[in-house]
Protein backbone atom coordinates (compact mmCIF):
# COMPACT_ATOMS: atom_id res chain seq x y z
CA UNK A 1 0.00 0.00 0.00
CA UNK A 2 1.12 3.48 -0.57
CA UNK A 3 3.10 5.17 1.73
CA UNK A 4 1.15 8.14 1.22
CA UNK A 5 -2.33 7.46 1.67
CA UNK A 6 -4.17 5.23 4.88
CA UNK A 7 -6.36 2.86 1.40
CA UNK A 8 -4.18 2.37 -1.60
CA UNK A 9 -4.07 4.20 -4.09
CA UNK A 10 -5.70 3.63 -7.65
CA UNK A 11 -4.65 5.06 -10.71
CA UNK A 12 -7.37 5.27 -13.20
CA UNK A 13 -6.56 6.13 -17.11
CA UNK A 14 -9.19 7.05 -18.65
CA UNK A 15 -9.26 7.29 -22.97
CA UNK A 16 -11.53 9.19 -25.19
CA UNK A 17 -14.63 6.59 -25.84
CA UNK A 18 -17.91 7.13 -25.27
CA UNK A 19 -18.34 5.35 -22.44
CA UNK A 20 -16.06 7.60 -20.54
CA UNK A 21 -18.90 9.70 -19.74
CA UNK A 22 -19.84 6.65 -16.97
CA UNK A 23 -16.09 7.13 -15.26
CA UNK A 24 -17.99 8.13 -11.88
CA UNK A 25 -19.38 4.78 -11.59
CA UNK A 26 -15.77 2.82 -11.19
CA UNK A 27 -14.74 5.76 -9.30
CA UNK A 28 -17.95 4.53 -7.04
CA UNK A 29 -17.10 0.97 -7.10
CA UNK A 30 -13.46 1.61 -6.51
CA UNK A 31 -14.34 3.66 -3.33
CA UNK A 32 -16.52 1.21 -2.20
CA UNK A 33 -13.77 -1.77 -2.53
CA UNK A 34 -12.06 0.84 0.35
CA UNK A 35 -9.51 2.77 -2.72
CA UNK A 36 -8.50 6.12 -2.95
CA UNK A 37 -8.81 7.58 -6.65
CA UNK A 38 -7.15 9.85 -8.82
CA UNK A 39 -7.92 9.97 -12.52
CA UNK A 40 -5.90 10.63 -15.40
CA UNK A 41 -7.05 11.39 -18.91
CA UNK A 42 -5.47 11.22 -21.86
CA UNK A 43 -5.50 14.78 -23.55
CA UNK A 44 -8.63 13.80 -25.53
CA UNK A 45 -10.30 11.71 -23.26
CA UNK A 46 -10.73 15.04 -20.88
CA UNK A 47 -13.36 15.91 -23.67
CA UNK A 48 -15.85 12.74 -22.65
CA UNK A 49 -16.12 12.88 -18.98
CA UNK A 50 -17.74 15.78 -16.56
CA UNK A 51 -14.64 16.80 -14.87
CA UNK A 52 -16.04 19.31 -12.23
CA UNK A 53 -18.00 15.85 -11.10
CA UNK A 54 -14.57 13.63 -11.57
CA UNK A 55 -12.58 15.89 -9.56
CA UNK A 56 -15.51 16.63 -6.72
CA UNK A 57 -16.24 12.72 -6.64
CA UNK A 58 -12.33 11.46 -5.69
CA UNK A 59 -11.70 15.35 -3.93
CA UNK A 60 -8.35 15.77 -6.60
CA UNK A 61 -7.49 17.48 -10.02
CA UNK A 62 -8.11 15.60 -12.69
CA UNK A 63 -4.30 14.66 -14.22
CA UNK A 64 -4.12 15.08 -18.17
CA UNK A 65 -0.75 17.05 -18.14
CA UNK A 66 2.92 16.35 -16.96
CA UNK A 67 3.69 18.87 -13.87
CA UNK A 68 6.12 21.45 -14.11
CA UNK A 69 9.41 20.96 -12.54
CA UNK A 70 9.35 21.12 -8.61
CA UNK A 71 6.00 21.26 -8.09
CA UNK A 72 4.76 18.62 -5.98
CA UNK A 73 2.68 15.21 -7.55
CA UNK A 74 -0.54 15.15 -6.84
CA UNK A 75 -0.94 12.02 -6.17
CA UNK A 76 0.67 9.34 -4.24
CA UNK A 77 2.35 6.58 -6.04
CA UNK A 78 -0.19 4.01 -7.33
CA UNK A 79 -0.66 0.74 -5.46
CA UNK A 80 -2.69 -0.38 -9.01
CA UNK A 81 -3.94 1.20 -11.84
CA UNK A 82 -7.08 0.89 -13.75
CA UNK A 83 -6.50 1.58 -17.86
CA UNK A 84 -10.96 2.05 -18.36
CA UNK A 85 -11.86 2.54 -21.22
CA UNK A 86 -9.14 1.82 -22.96
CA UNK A 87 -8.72 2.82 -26.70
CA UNK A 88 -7.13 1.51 -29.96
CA UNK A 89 -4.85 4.47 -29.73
CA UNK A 90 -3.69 3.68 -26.20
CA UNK A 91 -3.15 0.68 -25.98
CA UNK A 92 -1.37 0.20 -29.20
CA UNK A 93 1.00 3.30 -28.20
CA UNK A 94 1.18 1.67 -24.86
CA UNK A 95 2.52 -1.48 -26.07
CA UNK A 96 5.06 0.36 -28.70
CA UNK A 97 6.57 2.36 -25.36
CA UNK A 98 5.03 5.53 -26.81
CA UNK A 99 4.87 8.00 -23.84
CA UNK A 100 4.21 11.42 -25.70
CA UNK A 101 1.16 11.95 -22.84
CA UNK A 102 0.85 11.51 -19.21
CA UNK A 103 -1.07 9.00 -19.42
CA UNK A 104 0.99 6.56 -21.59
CA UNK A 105 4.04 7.85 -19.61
CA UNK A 106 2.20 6.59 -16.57
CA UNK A 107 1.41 3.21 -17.85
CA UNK A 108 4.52 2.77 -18.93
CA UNK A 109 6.50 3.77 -15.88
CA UNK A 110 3.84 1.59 -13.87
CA UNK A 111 4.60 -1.42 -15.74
CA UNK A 112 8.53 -0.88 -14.92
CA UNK A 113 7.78 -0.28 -11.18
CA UNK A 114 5.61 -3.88 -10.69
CA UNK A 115 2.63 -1.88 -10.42
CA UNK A 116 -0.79 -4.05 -11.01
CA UNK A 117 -2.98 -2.76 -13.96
CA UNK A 118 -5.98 -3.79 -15.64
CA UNK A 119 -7.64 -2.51 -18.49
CA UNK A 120 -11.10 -2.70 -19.99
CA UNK A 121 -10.68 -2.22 -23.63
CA UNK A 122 -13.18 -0.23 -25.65
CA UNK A 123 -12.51 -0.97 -29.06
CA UNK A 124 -15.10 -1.82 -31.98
CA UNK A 125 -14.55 -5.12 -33.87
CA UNK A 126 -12.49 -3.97 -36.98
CA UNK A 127 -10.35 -2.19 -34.90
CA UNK A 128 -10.00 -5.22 -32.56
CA UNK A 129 -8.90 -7.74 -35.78
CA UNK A 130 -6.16 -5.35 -36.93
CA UNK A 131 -2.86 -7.03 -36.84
CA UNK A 132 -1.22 -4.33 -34.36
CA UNK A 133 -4.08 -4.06 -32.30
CA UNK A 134 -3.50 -8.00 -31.76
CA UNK A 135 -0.10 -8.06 -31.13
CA UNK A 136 -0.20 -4.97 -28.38
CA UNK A 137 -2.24 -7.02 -26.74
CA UNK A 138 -0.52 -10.09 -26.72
CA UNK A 139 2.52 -7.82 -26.01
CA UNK A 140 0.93 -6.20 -22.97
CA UNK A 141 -0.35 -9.68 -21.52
CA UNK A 142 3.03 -11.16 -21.64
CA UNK A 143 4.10 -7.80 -19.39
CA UNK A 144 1.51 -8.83 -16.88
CA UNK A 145 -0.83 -6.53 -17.99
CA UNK A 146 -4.13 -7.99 -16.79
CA UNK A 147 -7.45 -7.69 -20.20
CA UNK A 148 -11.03 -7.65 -19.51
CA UNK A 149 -13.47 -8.67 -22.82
CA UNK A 150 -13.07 -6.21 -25.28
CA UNK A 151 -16.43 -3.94 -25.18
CA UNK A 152 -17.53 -2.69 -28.90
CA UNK A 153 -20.27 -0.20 -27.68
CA UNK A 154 -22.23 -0.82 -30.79
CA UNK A 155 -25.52 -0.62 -30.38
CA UNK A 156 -27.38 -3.97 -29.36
CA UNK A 157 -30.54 -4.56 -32.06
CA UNK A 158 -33.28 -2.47 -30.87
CA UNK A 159 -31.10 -0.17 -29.45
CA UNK A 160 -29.07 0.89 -26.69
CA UNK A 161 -25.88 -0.18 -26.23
CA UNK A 162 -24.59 -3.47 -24.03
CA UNK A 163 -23.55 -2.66 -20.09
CA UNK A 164 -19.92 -1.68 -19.60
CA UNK A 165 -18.76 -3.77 -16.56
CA UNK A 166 -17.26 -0.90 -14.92
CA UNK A 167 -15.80 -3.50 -12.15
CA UNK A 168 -14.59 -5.93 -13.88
CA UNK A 169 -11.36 -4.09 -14.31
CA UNK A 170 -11.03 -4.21 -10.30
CA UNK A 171 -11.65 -7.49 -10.08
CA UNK A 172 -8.55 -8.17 -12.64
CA UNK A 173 -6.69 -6.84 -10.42
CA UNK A 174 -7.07 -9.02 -7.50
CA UNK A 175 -4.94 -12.25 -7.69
CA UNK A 176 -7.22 -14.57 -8.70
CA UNK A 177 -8.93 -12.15 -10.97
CA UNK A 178 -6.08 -12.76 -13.35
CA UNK A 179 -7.01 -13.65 -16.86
């Protein structure tokens, strides 16, 4: 557990999908399961989620951008991190070693420091059967890196779209939540 905080700490990355909108209800889950929260967007996922609510929900700034030199970090170190929803873009950056935002320089970093993460991919289906997209993941399971079912968000027939399972991605990252 962090040295910082009295419940560990959980890092959640959240990309630019539609379902991002939903973030508060992992943040809900997550406080429930007894974690402290801090979220981290990539640049254009801070355009799909409310973050006066984000930020008012876990009581911290919502992290998009790398901090200036000698100003303190916001948060404490992670004791986990939570990659929901996860894009194309991310994790196929992710898996390259790509760190051009705070977010991918996060995941990266966390994967050198033993940190647990889980990630809930949102990715439609001709995305998911691209060659790279494949191998990133492969890649990134073969770091550890712990992958929910990938969620499409197409629209079911007669509308609506399926459930994103929001808490899945915290029950990866218990031991035997491994997959």
């Amino acid at each position: 557990m962090s040295e910082h905080a009295e419940k560990p700490f959980l890092y959640v990355v959240v990309c630019a999908a539609g379902i991002a909108e939903d973030i508060s209800k992992l943040i809900t889950v997550a406080q429930e399961r007894n974690w402290e929260v801090g979220v981290i967007a990539t640049p254009q996922g801070l355009g799909f989620i409310d973050a006066t609510a984000v930020e008012a929900q876990t009581g911290r700034p919502i992290r998009s951008a790398w901090r200036s030199p000698g100003d303190p970090r916001p948060f404490p170190a992670p004791d986990a991190v939570a990659v929901a929803p996860a894009t194309f873009n991310t994790v196929n950056k992710w898996a390259a070693g790509i760190s051009d935002t705070l977010a991918l320089g996060t995941l990266c970093e966390a994967y050198g420091l033993g940190v647990p993460i889980a990630v809930l991919p949102c990715v439609n289906e001709a995305l998911a059967a691209h060659p790279a997209y494949r191998a990133s993941v492969e890649r990134l399971r073969g770091m550890g890196v712990r992958f929910g079912d990938p969620y499409s968000g197409e629209p079911q027939q007669g509308g609506g779209r399926p459930e994103f399972h929001w808490e899945r991605v915290l029950d990866l990252l218990t031991a035997d939540g491994r997959s």
